[in-house]
N, C-alpha and C. Protein backbone atom coordinates (compact mmCIF):
# COMPACT_ATOMS: atom_id res chain seq x y z
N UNK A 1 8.92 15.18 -11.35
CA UNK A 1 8.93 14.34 -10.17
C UNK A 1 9.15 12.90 -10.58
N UNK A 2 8.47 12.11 -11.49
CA UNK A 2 8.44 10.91 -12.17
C UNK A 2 8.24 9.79 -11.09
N UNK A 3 9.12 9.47 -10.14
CA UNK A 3 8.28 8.44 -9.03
C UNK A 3 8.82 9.18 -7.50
N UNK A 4 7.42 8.82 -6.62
CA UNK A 4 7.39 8.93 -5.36
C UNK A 4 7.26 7.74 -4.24
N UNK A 5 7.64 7.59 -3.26
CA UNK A 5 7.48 6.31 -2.46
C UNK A 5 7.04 6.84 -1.40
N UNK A 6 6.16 6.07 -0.71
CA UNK A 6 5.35 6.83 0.38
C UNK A 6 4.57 5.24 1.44
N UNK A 7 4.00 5.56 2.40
CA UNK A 7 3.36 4.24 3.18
C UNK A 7 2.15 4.82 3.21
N UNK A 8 1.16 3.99 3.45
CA UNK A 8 0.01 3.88 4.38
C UNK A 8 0.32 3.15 5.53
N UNK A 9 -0.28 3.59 6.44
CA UNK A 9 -0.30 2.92 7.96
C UNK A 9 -1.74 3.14 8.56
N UNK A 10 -2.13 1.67 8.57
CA UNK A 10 -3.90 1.85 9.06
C UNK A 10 -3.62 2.12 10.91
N UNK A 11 -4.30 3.08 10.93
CA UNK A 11 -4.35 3.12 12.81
C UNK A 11 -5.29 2.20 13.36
N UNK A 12 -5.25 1.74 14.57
CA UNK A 12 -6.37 1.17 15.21
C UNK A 12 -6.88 1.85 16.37
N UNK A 13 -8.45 1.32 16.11
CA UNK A 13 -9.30 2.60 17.45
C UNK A 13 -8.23 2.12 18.66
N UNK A 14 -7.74 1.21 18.82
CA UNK A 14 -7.15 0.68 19.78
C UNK A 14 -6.13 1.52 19.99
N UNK A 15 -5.66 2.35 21.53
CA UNK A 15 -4.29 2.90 21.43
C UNK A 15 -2.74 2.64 21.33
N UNK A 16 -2.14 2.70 20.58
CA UNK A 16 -1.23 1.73 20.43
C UNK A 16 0.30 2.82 20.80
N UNK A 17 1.15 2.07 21.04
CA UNK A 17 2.22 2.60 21.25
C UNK A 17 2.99 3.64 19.87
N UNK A 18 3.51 4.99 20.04
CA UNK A 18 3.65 5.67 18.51
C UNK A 18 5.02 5.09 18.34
N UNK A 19 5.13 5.19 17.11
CA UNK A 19 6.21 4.40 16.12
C UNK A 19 6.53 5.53 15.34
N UNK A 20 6.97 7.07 15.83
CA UNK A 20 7.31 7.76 14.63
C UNK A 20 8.19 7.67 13.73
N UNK A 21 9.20 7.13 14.38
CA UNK A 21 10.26 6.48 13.05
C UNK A 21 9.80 6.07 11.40
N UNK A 22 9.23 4.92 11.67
CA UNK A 22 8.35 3.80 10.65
C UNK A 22 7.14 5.01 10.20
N UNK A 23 6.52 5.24 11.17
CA UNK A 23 5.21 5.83 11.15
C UNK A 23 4.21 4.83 10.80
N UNK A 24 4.10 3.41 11.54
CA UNK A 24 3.72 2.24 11.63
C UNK A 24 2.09 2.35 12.18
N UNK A 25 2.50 2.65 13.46
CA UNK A 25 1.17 2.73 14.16
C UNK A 25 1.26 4.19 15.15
N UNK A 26 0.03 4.60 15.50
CA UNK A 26 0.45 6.04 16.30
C UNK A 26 -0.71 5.58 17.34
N UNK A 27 -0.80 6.35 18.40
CA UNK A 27 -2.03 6.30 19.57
C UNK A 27 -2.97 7.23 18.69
N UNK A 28 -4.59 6.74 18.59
CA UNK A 28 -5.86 7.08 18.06
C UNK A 28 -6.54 6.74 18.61
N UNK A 29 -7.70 7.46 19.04
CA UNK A 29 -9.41 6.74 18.74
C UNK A 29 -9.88 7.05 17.93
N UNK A 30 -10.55 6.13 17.09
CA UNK A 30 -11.87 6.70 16.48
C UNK A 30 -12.83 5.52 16.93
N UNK A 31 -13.86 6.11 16.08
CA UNK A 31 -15.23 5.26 16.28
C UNK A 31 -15.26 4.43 14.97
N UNK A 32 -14.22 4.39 14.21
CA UNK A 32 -14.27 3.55 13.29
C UNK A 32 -12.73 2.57 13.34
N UNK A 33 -13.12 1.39 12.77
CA UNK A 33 -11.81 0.58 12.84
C UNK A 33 -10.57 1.06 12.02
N UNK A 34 -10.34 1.51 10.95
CA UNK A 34 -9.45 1.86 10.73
C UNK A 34 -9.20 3.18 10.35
N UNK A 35 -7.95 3.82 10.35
CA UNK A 35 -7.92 5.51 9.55
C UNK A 35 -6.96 5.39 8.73
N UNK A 36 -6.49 5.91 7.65
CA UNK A 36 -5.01 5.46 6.87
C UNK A 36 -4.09 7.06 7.24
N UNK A 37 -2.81 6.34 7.29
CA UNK A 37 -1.95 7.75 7.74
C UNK A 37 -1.06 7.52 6.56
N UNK A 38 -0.75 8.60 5.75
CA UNK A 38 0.14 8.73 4.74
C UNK A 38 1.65 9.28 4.91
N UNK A 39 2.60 9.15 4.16
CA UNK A 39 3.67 9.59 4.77
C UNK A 39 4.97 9.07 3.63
N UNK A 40 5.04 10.79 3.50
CA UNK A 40 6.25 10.82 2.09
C UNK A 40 7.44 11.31 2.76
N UNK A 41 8.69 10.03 2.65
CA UNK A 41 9.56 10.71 2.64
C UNK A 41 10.91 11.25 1.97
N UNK A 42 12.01 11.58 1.99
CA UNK A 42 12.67 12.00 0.99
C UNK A 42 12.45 13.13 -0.24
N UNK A 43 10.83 13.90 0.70
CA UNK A 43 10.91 14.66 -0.27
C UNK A 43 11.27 15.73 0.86
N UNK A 44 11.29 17.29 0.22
CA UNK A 44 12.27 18.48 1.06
C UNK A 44 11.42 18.79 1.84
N UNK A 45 9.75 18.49 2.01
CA UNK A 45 9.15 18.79 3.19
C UNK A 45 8.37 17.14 3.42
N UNK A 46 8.68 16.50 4.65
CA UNK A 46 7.82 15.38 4.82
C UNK A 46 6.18 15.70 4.62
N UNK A 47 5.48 14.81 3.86
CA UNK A 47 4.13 14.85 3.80
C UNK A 47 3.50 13.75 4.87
N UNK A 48 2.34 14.57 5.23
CA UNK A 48 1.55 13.50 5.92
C UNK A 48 0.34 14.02 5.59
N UNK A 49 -0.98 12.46 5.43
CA UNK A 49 -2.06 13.28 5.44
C UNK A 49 -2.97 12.24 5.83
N UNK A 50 -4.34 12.04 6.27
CA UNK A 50 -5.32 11.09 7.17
C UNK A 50 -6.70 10.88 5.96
N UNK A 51 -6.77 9.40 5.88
CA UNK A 51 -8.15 9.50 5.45
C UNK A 51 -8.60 8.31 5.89
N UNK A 52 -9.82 7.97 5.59
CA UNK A 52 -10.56 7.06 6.24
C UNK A 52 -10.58 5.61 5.30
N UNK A 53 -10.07 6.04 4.22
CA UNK A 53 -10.21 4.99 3.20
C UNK A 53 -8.62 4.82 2.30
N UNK A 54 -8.74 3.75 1.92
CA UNK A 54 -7.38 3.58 1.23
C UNK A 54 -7.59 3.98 0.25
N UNK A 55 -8.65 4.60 -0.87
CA UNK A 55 -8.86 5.07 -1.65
C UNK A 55 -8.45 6.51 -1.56
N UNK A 56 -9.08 6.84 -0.92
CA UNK A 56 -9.26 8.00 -0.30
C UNK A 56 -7.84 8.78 -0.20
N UNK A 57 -6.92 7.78 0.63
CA UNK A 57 -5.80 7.80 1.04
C UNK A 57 -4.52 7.90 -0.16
N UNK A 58 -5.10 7.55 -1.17
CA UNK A 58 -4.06 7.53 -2.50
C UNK A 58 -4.66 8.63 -3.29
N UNK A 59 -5.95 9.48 -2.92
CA UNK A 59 -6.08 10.89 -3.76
C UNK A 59 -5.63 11.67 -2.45
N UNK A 60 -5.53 11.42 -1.18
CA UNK A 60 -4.91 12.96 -0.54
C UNK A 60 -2.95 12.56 -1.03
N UNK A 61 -2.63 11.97 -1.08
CA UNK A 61 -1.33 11.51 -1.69
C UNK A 61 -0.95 12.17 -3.25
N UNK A 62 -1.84 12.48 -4.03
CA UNK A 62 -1.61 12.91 -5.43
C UNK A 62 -1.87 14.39 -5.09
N UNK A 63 -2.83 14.66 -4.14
CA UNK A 63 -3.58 16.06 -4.05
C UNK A 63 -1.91 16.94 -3.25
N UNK A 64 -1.69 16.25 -2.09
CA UNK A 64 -0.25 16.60 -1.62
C UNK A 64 0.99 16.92 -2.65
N UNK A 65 0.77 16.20 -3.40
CA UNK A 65 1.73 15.94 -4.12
C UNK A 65 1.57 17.57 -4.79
N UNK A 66 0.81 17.05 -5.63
CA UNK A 66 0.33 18.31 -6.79
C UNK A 66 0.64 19.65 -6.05
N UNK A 67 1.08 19.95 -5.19
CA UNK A 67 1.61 21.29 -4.20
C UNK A 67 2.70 21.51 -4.68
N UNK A 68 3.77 20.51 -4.85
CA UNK A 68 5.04 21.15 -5.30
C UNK A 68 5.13 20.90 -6.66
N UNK A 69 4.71 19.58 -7.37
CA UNK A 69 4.98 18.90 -8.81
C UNK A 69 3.73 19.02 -9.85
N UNK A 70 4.06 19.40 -10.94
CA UNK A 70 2.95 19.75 -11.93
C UNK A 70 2.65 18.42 -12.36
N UNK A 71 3.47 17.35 -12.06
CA UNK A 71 2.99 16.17 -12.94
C UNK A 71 2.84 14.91 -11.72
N UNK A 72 1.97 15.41 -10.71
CA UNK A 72 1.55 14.50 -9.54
C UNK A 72 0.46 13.46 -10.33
N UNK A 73 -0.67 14.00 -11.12
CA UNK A 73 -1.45 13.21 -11.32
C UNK A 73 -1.12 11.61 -11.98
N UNK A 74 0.25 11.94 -13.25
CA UNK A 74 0.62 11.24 -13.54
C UNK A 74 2.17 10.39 -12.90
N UNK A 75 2.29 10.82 -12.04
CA UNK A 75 4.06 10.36 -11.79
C UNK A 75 3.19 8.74 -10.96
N UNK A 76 4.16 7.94 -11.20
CA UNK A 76 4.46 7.08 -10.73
C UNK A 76 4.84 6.93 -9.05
N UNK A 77 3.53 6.55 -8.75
CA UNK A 77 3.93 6.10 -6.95
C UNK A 77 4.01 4.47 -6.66
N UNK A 78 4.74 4.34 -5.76
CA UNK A 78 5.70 3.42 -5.04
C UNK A 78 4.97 3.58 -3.71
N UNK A 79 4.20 2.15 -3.64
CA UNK A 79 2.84 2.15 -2.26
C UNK A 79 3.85 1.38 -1.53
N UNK A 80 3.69 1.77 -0.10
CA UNK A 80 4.33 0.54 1.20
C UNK A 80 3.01 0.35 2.14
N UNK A 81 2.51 -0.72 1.83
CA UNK A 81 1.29 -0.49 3.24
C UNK A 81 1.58 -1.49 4.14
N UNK A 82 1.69 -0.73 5.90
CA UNK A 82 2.23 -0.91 6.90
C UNK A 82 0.84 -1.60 7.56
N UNK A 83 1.35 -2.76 7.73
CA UNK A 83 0.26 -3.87 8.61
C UNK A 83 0.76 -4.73 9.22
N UNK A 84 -0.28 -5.15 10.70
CA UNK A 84 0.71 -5.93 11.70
C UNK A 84 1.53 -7.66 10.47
N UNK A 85 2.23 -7.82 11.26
CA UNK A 85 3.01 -8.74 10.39
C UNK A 85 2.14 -9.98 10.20
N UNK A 86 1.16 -10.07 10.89
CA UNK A 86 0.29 -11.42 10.67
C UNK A 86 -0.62 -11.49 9.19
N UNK A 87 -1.20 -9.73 9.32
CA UNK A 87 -2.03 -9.47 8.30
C UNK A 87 -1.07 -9.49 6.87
N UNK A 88 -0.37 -8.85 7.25
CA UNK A 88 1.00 -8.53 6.06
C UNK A 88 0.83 -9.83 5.15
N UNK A 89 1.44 -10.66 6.29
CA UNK A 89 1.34 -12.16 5.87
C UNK A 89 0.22 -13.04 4.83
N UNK A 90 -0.80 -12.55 5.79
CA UNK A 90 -2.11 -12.48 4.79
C UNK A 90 -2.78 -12.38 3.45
N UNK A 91 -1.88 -10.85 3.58
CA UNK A 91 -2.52 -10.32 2.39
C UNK A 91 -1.28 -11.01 1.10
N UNK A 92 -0.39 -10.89 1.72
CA UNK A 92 0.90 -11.53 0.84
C UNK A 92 0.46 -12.83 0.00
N UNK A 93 -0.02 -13.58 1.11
CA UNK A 93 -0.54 -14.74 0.57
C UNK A 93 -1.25 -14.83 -0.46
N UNK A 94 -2.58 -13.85 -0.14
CA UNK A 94 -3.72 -13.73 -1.26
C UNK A 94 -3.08 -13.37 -2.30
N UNK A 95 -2.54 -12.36 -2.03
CA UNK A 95 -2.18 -12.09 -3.83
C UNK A 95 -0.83 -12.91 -4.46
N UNK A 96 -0.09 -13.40 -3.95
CA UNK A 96 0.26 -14.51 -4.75
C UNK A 96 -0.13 -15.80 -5.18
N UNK A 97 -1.49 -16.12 -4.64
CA UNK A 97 -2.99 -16.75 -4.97
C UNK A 97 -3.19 -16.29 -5.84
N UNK A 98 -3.74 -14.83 -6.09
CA UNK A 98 -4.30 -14.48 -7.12
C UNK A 98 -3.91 -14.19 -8.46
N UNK A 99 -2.13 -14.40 -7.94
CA UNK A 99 -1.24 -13.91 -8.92
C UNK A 99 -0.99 -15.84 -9.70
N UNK A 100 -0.90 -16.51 -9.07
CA UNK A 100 -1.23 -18.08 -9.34
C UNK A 100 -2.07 -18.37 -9.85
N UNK A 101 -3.41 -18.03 -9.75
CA UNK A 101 -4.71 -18.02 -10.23
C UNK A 101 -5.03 -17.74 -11.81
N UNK A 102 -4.66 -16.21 -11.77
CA UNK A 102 -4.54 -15.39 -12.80
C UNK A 102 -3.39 -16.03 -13.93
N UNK A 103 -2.32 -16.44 -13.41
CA UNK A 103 -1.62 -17.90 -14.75
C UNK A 103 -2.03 -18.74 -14.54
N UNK A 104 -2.64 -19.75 -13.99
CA UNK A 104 -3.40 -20.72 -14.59
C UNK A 104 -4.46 -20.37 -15.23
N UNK A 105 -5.11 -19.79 -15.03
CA UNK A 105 -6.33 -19.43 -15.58
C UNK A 105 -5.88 -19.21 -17.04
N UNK A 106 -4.92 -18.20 -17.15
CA UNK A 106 -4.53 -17.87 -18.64
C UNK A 106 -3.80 -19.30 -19.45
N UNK A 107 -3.42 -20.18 -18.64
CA UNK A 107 -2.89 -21.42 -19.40
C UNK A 107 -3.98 -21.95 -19.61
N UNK A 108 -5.37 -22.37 -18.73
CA UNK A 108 -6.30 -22.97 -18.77
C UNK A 108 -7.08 -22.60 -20.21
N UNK A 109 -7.06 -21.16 -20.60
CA UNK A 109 -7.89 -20.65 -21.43
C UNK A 109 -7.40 -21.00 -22.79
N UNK A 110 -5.64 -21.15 -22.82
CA UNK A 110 -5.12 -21.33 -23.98
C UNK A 110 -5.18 -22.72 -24.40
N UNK A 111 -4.73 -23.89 -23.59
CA UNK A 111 -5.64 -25.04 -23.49
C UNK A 111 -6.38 -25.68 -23.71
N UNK A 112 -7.43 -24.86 -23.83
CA UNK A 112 -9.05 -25.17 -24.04
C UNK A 112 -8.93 -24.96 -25.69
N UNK A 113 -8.48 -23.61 -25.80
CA UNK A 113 -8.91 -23.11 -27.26
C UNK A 113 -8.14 -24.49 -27.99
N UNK A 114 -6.81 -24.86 -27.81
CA UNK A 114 -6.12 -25.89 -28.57
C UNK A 114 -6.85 -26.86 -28.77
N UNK A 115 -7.44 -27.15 -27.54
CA UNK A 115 -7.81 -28.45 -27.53
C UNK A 115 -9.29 -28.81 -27.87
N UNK A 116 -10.75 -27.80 -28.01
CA UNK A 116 -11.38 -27.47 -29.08
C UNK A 116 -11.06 -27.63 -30.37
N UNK A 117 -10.09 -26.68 -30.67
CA UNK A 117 -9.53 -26.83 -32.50
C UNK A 117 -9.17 -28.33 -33.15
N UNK A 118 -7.93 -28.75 -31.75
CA UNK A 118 -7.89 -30.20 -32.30
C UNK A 118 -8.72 -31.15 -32.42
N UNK A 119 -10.02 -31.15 -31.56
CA UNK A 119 -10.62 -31.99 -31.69
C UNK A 119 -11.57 -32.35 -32.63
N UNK A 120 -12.31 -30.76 -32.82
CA UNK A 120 -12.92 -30.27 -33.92
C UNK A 120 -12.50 -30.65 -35.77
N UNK A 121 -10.80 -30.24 -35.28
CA UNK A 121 -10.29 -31.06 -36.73
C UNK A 121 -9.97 -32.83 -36.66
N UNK A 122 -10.38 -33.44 -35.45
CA UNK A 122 -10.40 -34.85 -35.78
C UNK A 122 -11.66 -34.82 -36.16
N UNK A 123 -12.99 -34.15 -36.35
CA UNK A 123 -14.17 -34.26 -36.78
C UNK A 123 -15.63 -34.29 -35.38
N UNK A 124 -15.10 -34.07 -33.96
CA UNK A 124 -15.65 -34.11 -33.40
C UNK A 124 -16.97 -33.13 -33.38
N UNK A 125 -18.15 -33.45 -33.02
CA UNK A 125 -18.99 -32.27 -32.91
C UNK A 125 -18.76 -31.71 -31.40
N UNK A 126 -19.88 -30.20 -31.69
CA UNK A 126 -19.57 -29.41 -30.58
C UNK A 126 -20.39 -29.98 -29.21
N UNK A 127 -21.57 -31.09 -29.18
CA UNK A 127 -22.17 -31.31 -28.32
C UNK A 127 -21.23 -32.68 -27.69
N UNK A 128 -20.13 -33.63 -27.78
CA UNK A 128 -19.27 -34.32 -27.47
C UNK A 128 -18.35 -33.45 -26.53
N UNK A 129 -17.93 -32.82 -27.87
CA UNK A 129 -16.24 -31.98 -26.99
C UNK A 129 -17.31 -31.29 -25.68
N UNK A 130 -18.38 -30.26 -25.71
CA UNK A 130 -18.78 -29.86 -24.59
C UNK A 130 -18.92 -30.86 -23.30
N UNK A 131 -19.41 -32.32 -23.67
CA UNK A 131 -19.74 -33.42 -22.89
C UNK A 131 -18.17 -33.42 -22.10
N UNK A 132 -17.16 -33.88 -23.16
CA UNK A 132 -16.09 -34.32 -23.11
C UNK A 132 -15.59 -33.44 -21.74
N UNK A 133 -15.06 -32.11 -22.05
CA UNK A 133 -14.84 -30.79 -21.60
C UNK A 133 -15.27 -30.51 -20.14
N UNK A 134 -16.56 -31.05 -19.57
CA UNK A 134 -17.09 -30.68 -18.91
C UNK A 134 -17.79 -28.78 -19.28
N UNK A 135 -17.90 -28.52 -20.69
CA UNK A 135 -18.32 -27.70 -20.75
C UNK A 135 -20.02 -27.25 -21.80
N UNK A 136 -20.54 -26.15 -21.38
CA UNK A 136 -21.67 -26.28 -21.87
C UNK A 136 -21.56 -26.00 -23.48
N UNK A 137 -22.32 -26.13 -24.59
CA UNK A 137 -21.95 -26.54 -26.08
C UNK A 137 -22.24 -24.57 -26.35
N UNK A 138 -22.90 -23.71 -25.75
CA UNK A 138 -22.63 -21.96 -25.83
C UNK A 138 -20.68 -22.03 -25.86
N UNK A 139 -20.12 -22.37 -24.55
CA UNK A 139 -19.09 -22.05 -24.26
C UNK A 139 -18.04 -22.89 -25.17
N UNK A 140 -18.23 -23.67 -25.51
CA UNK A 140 -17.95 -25.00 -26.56
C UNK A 140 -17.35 -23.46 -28.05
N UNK A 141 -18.71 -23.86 -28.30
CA UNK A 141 -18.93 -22.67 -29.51
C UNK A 141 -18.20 -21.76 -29.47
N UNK A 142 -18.56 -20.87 -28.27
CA UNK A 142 -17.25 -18.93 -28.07
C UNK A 142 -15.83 -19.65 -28.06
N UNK A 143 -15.58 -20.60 -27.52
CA UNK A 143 -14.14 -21.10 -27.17
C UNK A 143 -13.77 -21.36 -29.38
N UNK A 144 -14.46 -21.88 -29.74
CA UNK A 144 -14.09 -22.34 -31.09
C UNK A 144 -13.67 -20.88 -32.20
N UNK A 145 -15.14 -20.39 -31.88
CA UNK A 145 -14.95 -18.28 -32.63
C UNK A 145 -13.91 -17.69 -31.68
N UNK A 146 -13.01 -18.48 -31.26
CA UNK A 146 -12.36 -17.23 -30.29
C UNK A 146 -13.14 -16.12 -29.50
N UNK A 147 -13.74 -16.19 -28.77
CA UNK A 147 -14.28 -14.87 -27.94
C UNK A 147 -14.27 -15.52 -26.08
C-alpha cells in the first residue's frame, strides 16, 4: 500500500446541511460537540468510519485499512482535516507559530551555547555571564557541559 490519503471531518451536534461530495459536514446530533467522520478515497472500496476522538479516528483509519493491506500499520498516511474555514484558519496559524517558535528557539539555543563559550574564553565567570544572560548560573553551567 505505502501511502494513503484520507480526511477527517468533525460533525457538529448542530444539523448542518450534507456535503457528500467533500464529506465536509453531514446532518448529526449528538450530545457531544464533536464526532470525527473518516473517509478514504481512491481506494477500490470507499472507507468510512466514526469516532469520537481524533485519536481515535486515526486507529479506526489503520484498523480499516489493515482489511485489505498487510502493511496498514506502517504505510504512510496523508491527513486532510476538514474545518469551517475560520477554524482552518486558526489552526493554520498556530502551527506556523509553532513552527516559528520551534526555529527560533533552536537558533536561540545555539546562540547561547556560542556565546557562553566565548565569553567564558575571554575569562568571564559563570555567575556574570548568568547575570549578563539573564540566566540562572545551574543553566549558565548545563549551557557550558552542553546538556
Amino acid at each position: 500500500m505505502g501511502r494513503a490519503s484520507f480526511c477527517f471531518s468533525p460533525l457538529s451536534e448542530q444539523p448542518q446541511a450534507a456535503v457528500v461530495d467533500e464529506g465536509v459536514r453531514e446532518s448529526l446530533r449528538r450530545s457531544r460537540p464533536w464526532l470525527w467522520r473518516n473517509s478514504i478515497r481512491g481506494h477500490r472500496h470507499e472507507i468510512h468510519t466514526f469516532a469520537r476522538s481524533l485519536r481515535r479516528a486515526r486507529e479506526n483509519i489503520r484498523d480499516a485499512l489493515s482489511l485489505w493491506y498487510d502493511d496498514a500499520e506502517t504505510a504512510t498516511i496523508v491527513e486532510r482535516v476538514n474545518l469551517e474555514s475560520k477554524l482552518g484558519e486558526e489552526v493554520a496559524a498556530t502551527e506556523e507559530l509553532a513552527r516559528l517558535h520551534s526555529e527560533l528557539s533552536r537558533k536561540l539555543t545555539e546562540k547561547r551555547r556560542r556565546t557562553v563559550r566565548l565569553l567564558q574564553e575571554s575569562g568571564m565567570g559563570t555567575r556574570d555571564i548568568a547575570e549578563l544572560l539573564a540566566l540562572s548560573q545551574q543553566r549558565v553551567s548545563q549551557i557550558a557541559r552542553g546538556t
